[in-house]
C-alpha atoms as a PDB file:
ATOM      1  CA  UNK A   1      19.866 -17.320   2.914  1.00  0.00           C
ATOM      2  CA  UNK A   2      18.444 -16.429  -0.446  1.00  0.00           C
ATOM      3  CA  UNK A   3      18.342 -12.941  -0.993  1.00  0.00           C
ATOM      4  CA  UNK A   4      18.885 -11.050  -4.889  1.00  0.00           C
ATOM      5  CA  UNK A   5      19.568  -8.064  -6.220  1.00  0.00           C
ATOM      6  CA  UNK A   6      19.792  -6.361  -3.143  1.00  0.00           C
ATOM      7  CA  UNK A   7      19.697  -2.418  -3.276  1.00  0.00           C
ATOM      8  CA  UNK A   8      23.341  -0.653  -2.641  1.00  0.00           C
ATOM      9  CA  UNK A   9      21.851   1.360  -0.101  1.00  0.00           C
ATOM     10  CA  UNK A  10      21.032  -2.324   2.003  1.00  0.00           C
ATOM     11  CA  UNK A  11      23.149  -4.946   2.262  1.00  0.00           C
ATOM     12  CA  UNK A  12      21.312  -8.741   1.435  1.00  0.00           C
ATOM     13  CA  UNK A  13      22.673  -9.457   5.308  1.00  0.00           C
ATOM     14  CA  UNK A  14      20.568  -6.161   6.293  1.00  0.00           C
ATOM     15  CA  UNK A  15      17.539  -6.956   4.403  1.00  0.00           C
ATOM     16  CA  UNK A  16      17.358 -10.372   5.528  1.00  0.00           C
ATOM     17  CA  UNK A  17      17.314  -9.025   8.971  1.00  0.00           C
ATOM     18  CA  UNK A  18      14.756  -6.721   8.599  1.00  0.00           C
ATOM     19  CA  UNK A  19      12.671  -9.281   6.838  1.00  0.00           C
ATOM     20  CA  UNK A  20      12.894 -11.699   9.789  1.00  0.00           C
ATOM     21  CA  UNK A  21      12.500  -8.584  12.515  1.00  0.00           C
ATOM     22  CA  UNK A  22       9.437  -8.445  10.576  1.00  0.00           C
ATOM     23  CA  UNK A  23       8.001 -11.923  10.694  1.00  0.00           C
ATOM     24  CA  UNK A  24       8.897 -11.944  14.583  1.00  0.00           C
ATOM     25  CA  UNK A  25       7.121  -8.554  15.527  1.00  0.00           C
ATOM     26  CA  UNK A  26       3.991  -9.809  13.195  1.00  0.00           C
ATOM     27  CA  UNK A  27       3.811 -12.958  14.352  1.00  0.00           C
ATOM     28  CA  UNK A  28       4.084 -12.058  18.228  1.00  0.00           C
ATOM     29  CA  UNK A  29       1.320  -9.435  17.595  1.00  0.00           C
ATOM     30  CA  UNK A  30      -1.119 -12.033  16.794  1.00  0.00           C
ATOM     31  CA  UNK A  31      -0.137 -14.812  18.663  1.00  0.00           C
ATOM     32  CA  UNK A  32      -0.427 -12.060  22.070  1.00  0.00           C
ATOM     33  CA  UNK A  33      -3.970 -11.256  20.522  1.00  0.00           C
ATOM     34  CA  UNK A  34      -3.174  -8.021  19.142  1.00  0.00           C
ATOM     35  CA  UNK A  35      -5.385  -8.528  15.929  1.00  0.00           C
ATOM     36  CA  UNK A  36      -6.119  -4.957  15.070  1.00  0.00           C
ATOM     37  CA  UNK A  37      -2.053  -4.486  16.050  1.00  0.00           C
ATOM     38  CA  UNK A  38      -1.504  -7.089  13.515  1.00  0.00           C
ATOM     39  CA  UNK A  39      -3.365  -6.069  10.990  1.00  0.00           C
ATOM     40  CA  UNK A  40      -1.428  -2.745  10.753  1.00  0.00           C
ATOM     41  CA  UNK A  41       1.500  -4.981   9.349  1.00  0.00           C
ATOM     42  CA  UNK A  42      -0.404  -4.919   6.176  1.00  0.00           C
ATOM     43  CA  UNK A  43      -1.349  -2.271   3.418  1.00  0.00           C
ATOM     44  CA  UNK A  44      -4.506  -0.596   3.335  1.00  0.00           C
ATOM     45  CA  UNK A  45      -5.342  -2.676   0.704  1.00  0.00           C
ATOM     46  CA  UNK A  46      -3.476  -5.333   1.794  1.00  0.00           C
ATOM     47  CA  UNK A  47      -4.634  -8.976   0.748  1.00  0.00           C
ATOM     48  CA  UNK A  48      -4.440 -12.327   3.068  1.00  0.00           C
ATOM     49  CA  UNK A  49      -5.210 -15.201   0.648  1.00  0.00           C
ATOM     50  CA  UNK A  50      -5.395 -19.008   2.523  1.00  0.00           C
ATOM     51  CA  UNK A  51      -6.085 -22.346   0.656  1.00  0.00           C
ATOM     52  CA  UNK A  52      -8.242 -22.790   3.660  1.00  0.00           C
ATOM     53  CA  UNK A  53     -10.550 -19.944   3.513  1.00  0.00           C
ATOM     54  CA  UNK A  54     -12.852 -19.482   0.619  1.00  0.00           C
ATOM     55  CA  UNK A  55     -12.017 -16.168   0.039  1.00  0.00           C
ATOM     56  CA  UNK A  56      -9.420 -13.615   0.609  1.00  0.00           C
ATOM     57  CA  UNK A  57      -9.766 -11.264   3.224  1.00  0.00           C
ATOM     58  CA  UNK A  58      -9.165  -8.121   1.014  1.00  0.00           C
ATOM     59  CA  UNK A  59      -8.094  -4.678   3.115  1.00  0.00           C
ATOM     60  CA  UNK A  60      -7.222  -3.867   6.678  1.00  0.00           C
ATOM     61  CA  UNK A  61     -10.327  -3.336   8.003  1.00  0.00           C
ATOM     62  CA  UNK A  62     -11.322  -6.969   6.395  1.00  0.00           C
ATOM     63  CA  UNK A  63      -8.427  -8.625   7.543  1.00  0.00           C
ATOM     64  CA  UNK A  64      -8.269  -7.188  11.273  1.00  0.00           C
ATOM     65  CA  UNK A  65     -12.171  -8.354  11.444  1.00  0.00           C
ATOM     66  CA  UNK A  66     -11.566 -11.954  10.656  1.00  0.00           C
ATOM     67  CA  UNK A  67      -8.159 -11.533  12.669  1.00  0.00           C
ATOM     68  CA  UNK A  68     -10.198 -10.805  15.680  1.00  0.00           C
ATOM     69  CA  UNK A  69     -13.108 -13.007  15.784  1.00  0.00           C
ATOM     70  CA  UNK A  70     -10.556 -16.079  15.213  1.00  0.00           C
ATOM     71  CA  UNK A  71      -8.295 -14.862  18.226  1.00  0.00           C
ATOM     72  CA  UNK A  72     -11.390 -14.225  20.060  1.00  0.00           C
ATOM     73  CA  UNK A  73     -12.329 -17.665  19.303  1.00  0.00           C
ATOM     74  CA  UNK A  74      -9.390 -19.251  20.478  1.00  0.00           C
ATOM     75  CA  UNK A  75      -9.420 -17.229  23.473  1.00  0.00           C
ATOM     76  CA  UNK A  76     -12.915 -18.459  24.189  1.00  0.00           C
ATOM     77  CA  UNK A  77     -12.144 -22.086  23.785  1.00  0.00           C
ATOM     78  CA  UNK A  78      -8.754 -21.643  26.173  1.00  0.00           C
ATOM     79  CA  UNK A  79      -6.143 -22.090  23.391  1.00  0.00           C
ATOM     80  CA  UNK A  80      -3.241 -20.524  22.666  1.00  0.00           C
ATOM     81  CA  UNK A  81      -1.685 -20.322  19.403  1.00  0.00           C
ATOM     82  CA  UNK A  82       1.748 -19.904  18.127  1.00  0.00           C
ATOM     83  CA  UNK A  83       3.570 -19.349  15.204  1.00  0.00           C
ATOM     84  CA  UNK A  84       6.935 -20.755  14.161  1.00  0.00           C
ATOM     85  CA  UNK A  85       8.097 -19.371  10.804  1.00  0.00           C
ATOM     86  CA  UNK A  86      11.716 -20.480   9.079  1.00  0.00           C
ATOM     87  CA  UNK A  87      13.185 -21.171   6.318  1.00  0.00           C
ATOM     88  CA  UNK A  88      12.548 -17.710   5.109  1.00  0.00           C
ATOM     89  CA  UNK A  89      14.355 -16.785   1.871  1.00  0.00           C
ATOM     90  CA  UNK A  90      14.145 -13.124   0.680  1.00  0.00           C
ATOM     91  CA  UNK A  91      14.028 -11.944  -2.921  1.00  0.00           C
ATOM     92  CA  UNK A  92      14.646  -8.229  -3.366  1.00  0.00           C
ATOM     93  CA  UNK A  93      12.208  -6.999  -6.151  1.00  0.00           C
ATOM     94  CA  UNK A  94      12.547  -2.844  -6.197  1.00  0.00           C
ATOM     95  CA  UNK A  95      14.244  -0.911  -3.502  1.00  0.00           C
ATOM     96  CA  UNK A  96      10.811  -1.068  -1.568  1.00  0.00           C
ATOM     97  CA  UNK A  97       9.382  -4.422  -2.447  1.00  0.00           C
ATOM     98  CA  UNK A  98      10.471  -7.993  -1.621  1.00  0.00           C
ATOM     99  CA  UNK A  99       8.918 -11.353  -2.244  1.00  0.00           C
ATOM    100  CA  UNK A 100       9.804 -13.866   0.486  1.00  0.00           C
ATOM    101  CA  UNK A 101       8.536 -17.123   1.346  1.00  0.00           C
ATOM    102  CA  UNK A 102       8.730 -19.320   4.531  1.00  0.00           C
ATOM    103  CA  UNK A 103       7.248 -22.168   6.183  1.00  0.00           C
ATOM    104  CA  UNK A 104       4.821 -21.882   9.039  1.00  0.00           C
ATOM    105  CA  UNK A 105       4.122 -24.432  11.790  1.00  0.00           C
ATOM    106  CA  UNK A 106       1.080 -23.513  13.964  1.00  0.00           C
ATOM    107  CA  UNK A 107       1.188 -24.936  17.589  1.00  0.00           C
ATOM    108  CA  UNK A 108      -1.542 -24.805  19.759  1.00  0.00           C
ATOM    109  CA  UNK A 109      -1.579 -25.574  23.230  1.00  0.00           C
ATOM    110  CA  UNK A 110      -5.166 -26.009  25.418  1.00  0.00           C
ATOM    111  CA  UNK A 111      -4.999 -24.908  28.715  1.00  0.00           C
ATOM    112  CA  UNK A 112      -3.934 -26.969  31.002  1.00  0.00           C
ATOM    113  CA  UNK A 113      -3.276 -29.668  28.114  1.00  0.00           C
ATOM    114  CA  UNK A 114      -0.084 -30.376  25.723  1.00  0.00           C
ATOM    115  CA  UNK A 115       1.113 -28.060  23.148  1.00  0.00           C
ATOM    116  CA  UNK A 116       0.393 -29.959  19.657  1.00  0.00           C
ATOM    117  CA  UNK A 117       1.369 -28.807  16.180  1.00  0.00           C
ATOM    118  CA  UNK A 118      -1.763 -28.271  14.291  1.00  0.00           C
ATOM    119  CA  UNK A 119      -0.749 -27.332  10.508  1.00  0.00           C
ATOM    120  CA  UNK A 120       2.411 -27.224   8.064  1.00  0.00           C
ATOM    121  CA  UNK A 121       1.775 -24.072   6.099  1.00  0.00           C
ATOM    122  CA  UNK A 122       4.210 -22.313   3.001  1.00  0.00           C
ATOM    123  CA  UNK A 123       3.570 -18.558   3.493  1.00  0.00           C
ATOM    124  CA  UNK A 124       4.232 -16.250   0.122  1.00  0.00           C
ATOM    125  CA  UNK A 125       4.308 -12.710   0.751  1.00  0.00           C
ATOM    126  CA  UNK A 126       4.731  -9.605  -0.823  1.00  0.00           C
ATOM    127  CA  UNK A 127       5.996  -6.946   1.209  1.00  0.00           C
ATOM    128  CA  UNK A 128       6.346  -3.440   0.136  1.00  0.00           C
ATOM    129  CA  UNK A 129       8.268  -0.794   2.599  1.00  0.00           C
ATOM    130  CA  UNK A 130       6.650   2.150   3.093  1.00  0.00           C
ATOM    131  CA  UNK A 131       7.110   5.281   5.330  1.00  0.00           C
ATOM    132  CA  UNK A 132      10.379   3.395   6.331  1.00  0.00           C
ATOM    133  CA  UNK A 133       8.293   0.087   7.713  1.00  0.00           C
ATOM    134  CA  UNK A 134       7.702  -3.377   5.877  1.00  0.00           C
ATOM    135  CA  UNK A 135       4.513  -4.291   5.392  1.00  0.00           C
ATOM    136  CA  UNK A 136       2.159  -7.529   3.815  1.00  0.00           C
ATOM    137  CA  UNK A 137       0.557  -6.098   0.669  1.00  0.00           C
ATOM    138  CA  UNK A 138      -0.520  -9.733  -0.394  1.00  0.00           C
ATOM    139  CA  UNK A 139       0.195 -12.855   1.476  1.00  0.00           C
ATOM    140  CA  UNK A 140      -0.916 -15.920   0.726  1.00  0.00           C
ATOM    141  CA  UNK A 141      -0.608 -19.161   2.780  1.00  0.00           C
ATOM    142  CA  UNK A 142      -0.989 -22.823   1.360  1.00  0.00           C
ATOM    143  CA  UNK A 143      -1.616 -25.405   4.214  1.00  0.00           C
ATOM    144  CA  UNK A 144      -0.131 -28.616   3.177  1.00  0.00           C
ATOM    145  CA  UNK A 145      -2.665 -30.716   3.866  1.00  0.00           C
ATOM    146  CA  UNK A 146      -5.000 -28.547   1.813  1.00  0.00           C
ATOM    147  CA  UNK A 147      -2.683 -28.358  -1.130  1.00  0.00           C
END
């Protein structure tokens, strides 16, 4: 666990928690299909960057459009998606703001078929708390065999 300069008022142990809590609930929102649910995990003008897209999806109402057609997609085609993240290390920037990084492995299983993994991805976030609640107010994700 990597976490610095963590605020008095949190513990490094506590904030590392949270962070992960985080990461879990997000992750299981989109992976159940919850897109617009998902996309509340991010700032209003939250930014999701990928290596793989040509541009960022800038704002919620960007990001929980692109969120849903691809989960509609897969949804169409009969796969289901899952993300693994770990190797999450926490660095506490502010009292409210955190940069963490982890790695991402995104299964996807066909229906009927065997689960496969399909990328390797490094996820860098910046997460800002507000009204008590983390949430993404850039992310960007590298896939590895983009990078």
């Amino acid at each position: 666990m990597t976490v610095t300069d963590a605020s008095p008022a949190v513990s490094a142990a506590e904030l590392y928690f949270q962070i992960q809590q985080f990461y879990a609930h997000q992750m299981q929102l989109l992976d159940d299909g919850r897109a617009e649910d998902w996309a509340l995990t991010f700032t209003e003008d939250g930014v999701f960057a990928a290596n793989a897209h040509p541009e960022p999806a800038a704002g919620r109402t960007v990001i929980s459009a692109a969120a849903r057609k691809a989960t509609d997609e897969y949804a169409a085609n009969g796969v289901q998606r899952r993300h693994w993240l770990g190797m999450v290390s926490v660095e506490q920037r502010g009292e409210d703001e955190v940069f963490a990084r982890c790695y991402a492995l995104v299964i996807e299983t066909p229906r009927g078929g065997q689960a496969a993994l399909r990328v390797s991805t490094r996820c860098d976030d910046r997460l800002v708390r507000q009204d008590g609640r983390w949430l993404v107010k850039h992310r960007q994700v590298t896939r590895d065999d983009l990078s």
